[in-house]
N, C-alpha and C. Protein backbone atom coordinates (compact mmCIF):
# COMPACT_ATOMS: atom_id res chain seq x y z
N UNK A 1 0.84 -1.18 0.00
CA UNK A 1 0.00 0.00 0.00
C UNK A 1 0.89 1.25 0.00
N UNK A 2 0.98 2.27 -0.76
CA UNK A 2 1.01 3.63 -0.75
C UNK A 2 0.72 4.29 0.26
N UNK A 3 1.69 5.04 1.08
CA UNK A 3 1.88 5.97 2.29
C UNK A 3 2.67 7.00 1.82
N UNK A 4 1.90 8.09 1.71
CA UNK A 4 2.51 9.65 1.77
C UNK A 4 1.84 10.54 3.04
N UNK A 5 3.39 11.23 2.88
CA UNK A 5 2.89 12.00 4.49
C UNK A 5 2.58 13.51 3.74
N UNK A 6 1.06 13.91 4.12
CA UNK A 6 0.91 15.28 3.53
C UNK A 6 1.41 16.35 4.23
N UNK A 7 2.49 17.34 3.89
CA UNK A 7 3.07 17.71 4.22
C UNK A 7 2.59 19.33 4.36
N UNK A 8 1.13 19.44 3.95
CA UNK A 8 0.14 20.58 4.46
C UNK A 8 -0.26 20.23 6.07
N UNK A 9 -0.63 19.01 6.42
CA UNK A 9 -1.60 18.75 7.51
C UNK A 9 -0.56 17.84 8.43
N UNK A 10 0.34 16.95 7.95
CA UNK A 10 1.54 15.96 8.72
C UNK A 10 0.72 15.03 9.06
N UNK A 11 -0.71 14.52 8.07
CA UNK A 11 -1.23 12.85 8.35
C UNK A 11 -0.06 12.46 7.30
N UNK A 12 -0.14 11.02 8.09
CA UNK A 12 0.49 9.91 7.17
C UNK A 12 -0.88 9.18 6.64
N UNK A 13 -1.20 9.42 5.40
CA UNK A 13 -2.07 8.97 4.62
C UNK A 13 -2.07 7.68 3.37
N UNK A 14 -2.99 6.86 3.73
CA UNK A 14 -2.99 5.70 2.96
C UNK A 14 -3.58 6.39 1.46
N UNK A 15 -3.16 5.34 0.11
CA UNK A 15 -3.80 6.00 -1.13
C UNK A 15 -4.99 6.04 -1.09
N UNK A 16 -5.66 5.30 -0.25
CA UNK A 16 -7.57 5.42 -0.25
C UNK A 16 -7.75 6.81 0.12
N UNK A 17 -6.96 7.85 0.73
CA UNK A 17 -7.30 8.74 1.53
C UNK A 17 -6.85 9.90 0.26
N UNK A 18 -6.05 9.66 -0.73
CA UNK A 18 -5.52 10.55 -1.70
C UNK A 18 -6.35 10.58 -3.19
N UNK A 19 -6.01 11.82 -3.88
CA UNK A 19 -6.21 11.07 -5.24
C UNK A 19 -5.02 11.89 -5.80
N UNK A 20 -4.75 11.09 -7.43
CA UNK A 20 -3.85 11.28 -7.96
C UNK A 20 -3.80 12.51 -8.54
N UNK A 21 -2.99 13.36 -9.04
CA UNK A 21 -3.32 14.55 -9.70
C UNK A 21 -2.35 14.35 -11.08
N UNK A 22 -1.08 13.71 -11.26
CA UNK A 22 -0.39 13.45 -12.90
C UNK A 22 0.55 14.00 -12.12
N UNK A 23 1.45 13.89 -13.66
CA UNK A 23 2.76 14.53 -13.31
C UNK A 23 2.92 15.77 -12.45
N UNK A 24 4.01 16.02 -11.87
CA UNK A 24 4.43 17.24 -11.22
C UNK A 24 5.58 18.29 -12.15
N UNK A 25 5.33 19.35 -11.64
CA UNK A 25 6.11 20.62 -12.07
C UNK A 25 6.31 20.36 -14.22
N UNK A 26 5.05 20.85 -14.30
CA UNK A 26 4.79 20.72 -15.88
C UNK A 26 4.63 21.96 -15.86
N UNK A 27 4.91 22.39 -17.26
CA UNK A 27 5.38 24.20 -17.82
C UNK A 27 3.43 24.46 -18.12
N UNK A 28 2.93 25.03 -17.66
CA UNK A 28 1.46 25.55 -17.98
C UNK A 28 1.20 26.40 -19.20
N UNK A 29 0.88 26.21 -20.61
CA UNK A 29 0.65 26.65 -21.49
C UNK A 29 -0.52 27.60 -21.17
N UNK A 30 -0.69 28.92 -21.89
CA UNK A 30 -1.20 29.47 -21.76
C UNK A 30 -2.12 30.79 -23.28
N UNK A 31 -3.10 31.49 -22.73
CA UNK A 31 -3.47 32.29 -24.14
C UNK A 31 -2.00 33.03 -24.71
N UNK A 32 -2.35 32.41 -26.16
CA UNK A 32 -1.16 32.78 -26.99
C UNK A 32 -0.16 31.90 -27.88
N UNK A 33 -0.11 30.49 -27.01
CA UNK A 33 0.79 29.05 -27.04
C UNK A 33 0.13 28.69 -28.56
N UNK A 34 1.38 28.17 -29.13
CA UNK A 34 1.27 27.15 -30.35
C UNK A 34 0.41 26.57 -29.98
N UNK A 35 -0.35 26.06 -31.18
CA UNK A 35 -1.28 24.66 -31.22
C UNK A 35 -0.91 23.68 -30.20
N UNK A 36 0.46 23.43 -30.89
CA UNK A 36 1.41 22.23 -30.65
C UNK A 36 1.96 22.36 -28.78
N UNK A 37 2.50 23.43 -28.15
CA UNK A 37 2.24 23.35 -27.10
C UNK A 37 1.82 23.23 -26.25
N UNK A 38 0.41 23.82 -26.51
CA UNK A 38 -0.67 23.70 -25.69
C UNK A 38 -1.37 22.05 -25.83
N UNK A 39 -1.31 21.64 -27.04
CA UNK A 39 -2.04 20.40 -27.07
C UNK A 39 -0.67 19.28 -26.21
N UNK A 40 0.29 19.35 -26.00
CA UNK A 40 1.51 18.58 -25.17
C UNK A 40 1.56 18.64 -24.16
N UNK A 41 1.04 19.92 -23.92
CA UNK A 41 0.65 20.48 -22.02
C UNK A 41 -0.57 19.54 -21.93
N UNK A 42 -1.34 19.34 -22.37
CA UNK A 42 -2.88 18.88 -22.46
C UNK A 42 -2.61 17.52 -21.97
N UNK A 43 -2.08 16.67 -22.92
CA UNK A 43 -2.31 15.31 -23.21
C UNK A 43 -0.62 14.36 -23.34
N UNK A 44 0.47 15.18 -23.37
CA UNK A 44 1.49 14.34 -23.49
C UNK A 44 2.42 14.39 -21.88
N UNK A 45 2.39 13.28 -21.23
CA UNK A 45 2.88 13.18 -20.32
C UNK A 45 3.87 11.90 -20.10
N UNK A 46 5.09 12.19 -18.74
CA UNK A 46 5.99 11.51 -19.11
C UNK A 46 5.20 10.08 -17.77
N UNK A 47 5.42 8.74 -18.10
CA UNK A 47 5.15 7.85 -17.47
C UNK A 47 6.21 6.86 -17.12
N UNK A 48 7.21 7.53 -16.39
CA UNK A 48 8.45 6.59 -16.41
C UNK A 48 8.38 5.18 -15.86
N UNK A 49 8.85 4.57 -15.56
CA UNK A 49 9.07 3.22 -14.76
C UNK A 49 10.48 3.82 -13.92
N UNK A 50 9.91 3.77 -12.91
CA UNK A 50 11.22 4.13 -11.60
C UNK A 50 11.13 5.41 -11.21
N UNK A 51 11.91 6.49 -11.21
CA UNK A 51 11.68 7.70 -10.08
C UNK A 51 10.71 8.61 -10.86
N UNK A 52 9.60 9.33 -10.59
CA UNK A 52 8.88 10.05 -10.51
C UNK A 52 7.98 11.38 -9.85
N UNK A 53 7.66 12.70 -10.33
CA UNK A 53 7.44 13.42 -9.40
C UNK A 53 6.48 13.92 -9.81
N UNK A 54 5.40 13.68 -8.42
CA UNK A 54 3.59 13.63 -8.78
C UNK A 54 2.84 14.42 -7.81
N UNK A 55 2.32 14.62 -8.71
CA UNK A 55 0.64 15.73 -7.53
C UNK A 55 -0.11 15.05 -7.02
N UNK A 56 0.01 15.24 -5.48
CA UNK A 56 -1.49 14.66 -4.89
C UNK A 56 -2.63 15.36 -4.31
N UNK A 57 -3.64 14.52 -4.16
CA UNK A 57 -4.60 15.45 -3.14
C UNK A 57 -5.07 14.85 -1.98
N UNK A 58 -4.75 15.50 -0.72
CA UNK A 58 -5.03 15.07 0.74
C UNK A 58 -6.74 14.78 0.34
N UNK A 59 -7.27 14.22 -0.23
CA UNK A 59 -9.08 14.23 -1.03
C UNK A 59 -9.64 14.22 0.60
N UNK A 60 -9.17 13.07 1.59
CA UNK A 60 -10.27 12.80 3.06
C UNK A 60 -9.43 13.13 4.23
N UNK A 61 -8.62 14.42 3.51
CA UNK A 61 -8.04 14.91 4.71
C UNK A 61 -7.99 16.16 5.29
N UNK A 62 -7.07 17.21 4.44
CA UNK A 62 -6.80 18.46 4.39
C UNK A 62 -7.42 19.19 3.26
N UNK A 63 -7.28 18.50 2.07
CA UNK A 63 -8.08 18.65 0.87
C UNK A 63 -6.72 19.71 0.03
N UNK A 64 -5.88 19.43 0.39
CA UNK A 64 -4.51 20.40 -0.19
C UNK A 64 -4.40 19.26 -0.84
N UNK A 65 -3.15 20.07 -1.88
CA UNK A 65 -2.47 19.84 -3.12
C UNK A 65 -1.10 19.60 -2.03
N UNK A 66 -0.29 18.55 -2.53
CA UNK A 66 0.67 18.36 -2.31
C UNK A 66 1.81 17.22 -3.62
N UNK A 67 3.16 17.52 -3.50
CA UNK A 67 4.07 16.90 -4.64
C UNK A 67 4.45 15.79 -4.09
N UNK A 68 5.02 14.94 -4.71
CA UNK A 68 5.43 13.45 -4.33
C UNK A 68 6.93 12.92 -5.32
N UNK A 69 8.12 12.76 -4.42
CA UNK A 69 8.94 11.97 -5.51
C UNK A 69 8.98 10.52 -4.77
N UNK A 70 8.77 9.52 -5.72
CA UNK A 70 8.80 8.13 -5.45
C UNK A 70 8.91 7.57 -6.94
N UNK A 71 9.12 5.95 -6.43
CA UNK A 71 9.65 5.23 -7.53
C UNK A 71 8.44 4.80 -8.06
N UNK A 72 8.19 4.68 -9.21
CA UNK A 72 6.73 4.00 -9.72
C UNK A 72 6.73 2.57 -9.72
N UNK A 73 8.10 1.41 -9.85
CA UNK A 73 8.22 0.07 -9.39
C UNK A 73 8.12 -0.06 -8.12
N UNK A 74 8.89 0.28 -7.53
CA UNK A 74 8.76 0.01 -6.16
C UNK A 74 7.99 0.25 -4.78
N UNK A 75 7.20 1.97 -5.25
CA UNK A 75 6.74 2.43 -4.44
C UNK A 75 7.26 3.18 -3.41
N UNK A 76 8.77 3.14 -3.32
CA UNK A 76 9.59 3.99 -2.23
C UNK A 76 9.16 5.34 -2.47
N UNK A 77 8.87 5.65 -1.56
CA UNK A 77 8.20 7.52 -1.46
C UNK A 77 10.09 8.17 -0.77
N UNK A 78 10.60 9.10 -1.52
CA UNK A 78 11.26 10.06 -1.44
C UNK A 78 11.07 11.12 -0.34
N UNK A 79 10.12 11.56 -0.40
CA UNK A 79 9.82 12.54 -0.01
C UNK A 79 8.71 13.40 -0.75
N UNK A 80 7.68 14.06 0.35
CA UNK A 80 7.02 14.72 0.03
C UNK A 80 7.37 16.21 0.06
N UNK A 81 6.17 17.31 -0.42
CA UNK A 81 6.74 18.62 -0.26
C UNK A 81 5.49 19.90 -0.63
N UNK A 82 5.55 20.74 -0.07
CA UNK A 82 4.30 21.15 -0.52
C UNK A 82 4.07 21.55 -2.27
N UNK A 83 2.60 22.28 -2.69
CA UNK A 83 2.60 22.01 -4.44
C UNK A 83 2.80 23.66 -4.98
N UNK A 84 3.33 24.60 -3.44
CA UNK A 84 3.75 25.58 -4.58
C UNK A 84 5.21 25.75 -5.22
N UNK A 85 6.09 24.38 -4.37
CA UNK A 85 7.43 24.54 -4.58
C UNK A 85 7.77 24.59 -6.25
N UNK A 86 8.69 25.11 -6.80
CA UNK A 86 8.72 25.02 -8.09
C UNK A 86 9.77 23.96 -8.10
N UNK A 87 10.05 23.81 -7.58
CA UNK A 87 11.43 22.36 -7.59
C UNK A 87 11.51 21.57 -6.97
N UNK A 88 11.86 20.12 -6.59
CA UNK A 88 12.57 19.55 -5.58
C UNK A 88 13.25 20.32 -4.37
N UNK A 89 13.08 19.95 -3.22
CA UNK A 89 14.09 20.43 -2.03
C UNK A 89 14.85 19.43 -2.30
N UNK A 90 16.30 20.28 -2.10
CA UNK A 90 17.45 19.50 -1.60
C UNK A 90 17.22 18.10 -1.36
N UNK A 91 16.83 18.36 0.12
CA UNK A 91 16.79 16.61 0.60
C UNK A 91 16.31 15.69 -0.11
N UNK A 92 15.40 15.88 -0.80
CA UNK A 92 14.65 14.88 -1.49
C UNK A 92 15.37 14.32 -2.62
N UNK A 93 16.44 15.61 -3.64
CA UNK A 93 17.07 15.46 -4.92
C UNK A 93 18.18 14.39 -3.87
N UNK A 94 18.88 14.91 -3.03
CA UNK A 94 20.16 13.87 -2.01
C UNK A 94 19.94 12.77 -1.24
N UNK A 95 18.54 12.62 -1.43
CA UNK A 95 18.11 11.22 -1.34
C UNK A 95 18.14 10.20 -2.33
N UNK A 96 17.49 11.08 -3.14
CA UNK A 96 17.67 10.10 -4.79
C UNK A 96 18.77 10.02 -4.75
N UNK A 97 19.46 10.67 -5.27
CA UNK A 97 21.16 10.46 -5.29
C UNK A 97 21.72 9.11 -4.66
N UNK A 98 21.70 9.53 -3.14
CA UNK A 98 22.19 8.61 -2.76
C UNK A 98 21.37 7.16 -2.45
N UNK A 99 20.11 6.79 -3.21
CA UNK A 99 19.62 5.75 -3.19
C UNK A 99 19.53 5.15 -4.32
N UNK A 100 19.45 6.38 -5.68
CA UNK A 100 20.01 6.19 -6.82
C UNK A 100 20.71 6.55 -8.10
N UNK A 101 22.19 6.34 -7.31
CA UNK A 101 23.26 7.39 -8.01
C UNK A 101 23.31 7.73 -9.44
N UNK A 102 22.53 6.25 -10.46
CA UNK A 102 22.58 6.67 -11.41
C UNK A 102 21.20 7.50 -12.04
N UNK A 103 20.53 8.29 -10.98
CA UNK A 103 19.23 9.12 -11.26
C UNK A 103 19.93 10.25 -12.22
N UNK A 104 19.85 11.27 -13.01
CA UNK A 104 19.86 11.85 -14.09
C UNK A 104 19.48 13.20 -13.26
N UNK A 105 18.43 13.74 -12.81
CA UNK A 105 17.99 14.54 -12.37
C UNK A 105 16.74 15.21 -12.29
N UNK A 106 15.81 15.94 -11.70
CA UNK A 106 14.48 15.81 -11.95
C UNK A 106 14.44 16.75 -13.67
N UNK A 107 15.36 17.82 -13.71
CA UNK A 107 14.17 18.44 -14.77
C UNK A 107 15.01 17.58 -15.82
């Protein structure tokens, strides 16, 4: 089972208690954007196998938005963080690192 700690409210929340929101820290197209951008913002998203960084929602808790890096095989949660950060914190990128040196980097 899936355990993230929402890091608006500090429950440790099971996935029954969340819902998913997609990828995290995606560029928001806006009035003005190519066809082609805006339709990639829309509908093209990355679905890796292994580290990932995702939006959740506290849905039966706090009802906040919160980010998530974890592995999509394994389920190891990284670390959480709140959803106005525009980046990874530190700790979370020096966790990956050192759990998996050959990680690339989030952006």
């Amino acid at each position: 089972m899936l355990l993230l700690n929402c890091p608006c409210c500090g429950v440790d929340a099971d996935e029954t208690e969340l819902a998913a929101g997609g990828e995290a820290h995606l560029k928001r197209e806006t009035v003005g954007a190519e066809d082609e951008a805006f339709e990639a913002y829309l509908f093209m998203r990355d679905n890796p196998r292994g580290v990932h960084f995702e939006r959740w929602r506290h849905a039966y808790g706090c009802g906040k938005w919160f980010l998530a890096a974890r592995d999509t095989v394994t389920l190891e949660v990284f670390g959480t963080y709140p959803a106005q950060t525009k980046k990874p914190p530190k700790a979370i990128e020096n966790a990956l690192k050192k759990k998996r040196p050959d990680w690339k980097g989030w952006a």
